[in-house]
C-alpha atoms as a PDB file:
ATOM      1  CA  UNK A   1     -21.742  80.130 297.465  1.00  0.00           C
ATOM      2  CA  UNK A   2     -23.604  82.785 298.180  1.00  0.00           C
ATOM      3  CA  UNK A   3     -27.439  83.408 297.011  1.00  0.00           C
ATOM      4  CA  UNK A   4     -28.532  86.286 295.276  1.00  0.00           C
ATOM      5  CA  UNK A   5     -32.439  87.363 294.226  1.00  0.00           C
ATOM      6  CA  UNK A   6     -33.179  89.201 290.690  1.00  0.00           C
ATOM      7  CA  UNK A   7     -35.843  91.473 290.065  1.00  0.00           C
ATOM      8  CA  UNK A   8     -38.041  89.026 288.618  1.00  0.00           C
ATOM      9  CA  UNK A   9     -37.827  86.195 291.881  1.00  0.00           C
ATOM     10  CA  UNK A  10     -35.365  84.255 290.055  1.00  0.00           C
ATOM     11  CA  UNK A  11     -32.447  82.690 292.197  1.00  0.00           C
ATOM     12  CA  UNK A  12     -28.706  83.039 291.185  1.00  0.00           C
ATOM     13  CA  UNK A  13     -25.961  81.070 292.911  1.00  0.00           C
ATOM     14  CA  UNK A  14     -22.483  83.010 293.121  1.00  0.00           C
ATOM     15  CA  UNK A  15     -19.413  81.352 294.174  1.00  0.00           C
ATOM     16  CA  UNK A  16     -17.769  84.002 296.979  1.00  0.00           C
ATOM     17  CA  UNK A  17     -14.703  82.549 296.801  1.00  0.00           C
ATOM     18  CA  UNK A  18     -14.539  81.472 292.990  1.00  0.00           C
ATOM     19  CA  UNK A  19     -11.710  78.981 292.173  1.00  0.00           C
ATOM     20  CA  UNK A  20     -10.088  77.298 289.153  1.00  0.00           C
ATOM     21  CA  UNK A  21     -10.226  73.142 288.923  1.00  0.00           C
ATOM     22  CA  UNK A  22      -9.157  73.425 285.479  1.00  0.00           C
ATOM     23  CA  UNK A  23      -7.195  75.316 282.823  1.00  0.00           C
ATOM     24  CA  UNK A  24      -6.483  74.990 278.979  1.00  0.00           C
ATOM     25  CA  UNK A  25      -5.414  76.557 276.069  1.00  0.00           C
ATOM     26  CA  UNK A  26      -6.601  77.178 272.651  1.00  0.00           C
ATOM     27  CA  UNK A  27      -4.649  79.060 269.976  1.00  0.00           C
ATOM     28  CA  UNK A  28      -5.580  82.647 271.818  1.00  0.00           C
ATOM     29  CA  UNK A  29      -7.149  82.046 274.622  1.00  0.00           C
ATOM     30  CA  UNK A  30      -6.463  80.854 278.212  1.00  0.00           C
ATOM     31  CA  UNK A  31      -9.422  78.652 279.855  1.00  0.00           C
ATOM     32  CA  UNK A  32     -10.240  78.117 283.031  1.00  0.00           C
ATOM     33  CA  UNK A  33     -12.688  75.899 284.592  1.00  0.00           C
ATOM     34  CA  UNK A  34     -14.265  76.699 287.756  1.00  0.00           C
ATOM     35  CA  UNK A  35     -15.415  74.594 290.770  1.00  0.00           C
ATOM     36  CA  UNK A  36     -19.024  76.103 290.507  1.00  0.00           C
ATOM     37  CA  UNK A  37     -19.241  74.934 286.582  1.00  0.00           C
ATOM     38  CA  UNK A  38     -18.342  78.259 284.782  1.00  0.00           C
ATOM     39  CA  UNK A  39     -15.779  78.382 282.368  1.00  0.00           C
ATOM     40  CA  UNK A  40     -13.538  81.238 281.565  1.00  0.00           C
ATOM     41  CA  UNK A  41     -11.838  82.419 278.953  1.00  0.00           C
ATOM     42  CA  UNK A  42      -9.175  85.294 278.347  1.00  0.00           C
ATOM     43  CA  UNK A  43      -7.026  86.304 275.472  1.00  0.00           C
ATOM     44  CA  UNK A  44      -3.583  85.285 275.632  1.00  0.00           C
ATOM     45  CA  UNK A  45      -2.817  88.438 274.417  1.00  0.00           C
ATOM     46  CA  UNK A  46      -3.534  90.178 278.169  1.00  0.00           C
ATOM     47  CA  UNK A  47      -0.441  87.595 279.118  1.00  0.00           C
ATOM     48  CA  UNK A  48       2.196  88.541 276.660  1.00  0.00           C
ATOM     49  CA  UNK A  49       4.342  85.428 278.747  1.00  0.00           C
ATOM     50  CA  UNK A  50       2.167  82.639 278.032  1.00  0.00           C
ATOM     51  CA  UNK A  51       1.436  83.996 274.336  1.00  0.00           C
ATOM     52  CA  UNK A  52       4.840  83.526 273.859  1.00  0.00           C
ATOM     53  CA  UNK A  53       5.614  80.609 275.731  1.00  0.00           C
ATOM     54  CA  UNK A  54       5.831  77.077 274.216  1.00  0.00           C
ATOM     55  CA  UNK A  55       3.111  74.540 274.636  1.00  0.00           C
ATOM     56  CA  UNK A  56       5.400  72.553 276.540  1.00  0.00           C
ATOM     57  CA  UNK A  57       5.863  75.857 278.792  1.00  0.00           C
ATOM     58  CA  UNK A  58       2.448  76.232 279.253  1.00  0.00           C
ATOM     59  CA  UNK A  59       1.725  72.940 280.051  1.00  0.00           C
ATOM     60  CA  UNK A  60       4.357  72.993 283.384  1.00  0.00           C
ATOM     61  CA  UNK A  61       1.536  75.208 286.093  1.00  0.00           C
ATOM     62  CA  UNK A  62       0.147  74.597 288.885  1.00  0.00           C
ATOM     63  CA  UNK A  63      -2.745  75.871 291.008  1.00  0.00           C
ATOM     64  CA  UNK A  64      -2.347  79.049 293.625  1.00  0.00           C
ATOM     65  CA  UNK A  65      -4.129  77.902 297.181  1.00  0.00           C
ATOM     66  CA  UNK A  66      -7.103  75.798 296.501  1.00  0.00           C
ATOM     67  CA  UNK A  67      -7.132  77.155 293.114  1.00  0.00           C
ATOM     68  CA  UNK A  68      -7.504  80.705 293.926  1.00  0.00           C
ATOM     69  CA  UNK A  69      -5.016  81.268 291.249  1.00  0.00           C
ATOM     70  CA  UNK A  70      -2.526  79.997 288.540  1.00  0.00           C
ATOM     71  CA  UNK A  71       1.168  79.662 288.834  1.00  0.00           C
ATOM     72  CA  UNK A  72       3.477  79.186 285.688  1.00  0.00           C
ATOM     73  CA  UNK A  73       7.045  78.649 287.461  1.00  0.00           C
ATOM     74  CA  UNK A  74       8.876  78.494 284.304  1.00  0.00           C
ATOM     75  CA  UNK A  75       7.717  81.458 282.886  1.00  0.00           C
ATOM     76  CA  UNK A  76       7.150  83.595 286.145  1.00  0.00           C
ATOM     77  CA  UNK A  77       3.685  84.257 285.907  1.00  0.00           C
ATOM     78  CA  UNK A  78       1.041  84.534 288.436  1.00  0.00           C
ATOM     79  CA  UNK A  79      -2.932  84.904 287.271  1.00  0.00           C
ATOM     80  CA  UNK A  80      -5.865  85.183 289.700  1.00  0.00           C
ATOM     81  CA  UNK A  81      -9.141  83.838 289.521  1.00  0.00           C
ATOM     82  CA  UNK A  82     -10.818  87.030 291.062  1.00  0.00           C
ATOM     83  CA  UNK A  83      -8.930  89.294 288.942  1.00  0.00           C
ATOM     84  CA  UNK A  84      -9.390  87.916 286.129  1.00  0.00           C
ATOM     85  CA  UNK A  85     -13.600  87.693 286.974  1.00  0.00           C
ATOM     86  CA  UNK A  86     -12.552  91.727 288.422  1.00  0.00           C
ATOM     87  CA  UNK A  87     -13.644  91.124 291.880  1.00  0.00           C
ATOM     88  CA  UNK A  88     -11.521  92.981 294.746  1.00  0.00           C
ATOM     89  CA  UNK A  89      -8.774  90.699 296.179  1.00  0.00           C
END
């Protein structure tokens, strides 16, 4: 984690490495849960693969590293936690 001031002497905690201990669906998003308590959620229509894929499908992942990222086998997808937050790899 990584500390970071604001203008008005406030304290902000940043995860530098940010990584996923979670992920779930709704009915169009994807969800992610992160280690430093964030959650995050994209539209399942940026990942025309899982949109489309069964429930079962989706269900059958696993995490990339330490969670740096999610792997679908099945389905041959690959999503990042940084990319998705749009921090550089």
């Amino acid at each position: 984690m990584q500390k970071t001031s604001s203008n008005d002497g406030t304290n902000t905690y940043v995860a530098k490495d940010p990584r996923a201990t979670g992920v779930e669906f709704s009915k169009d998003s994807l969800i992610l849960t992160l280690e430093d308590g964030r959650t995050l959620s994209a539209p399942l229509q940026w990942f025309p693969r899982l949109r489309d894929a069964t429930d079962d499908d989706r269900r059958l992942w696993r995490f990339i590293g330490k969670g740096d990222g999610i792997h679908w086998p099945k389905l041959d997808e690959d999503i990042s936690v940084r990319g998705l937050l749009g921090l550089p790899d």
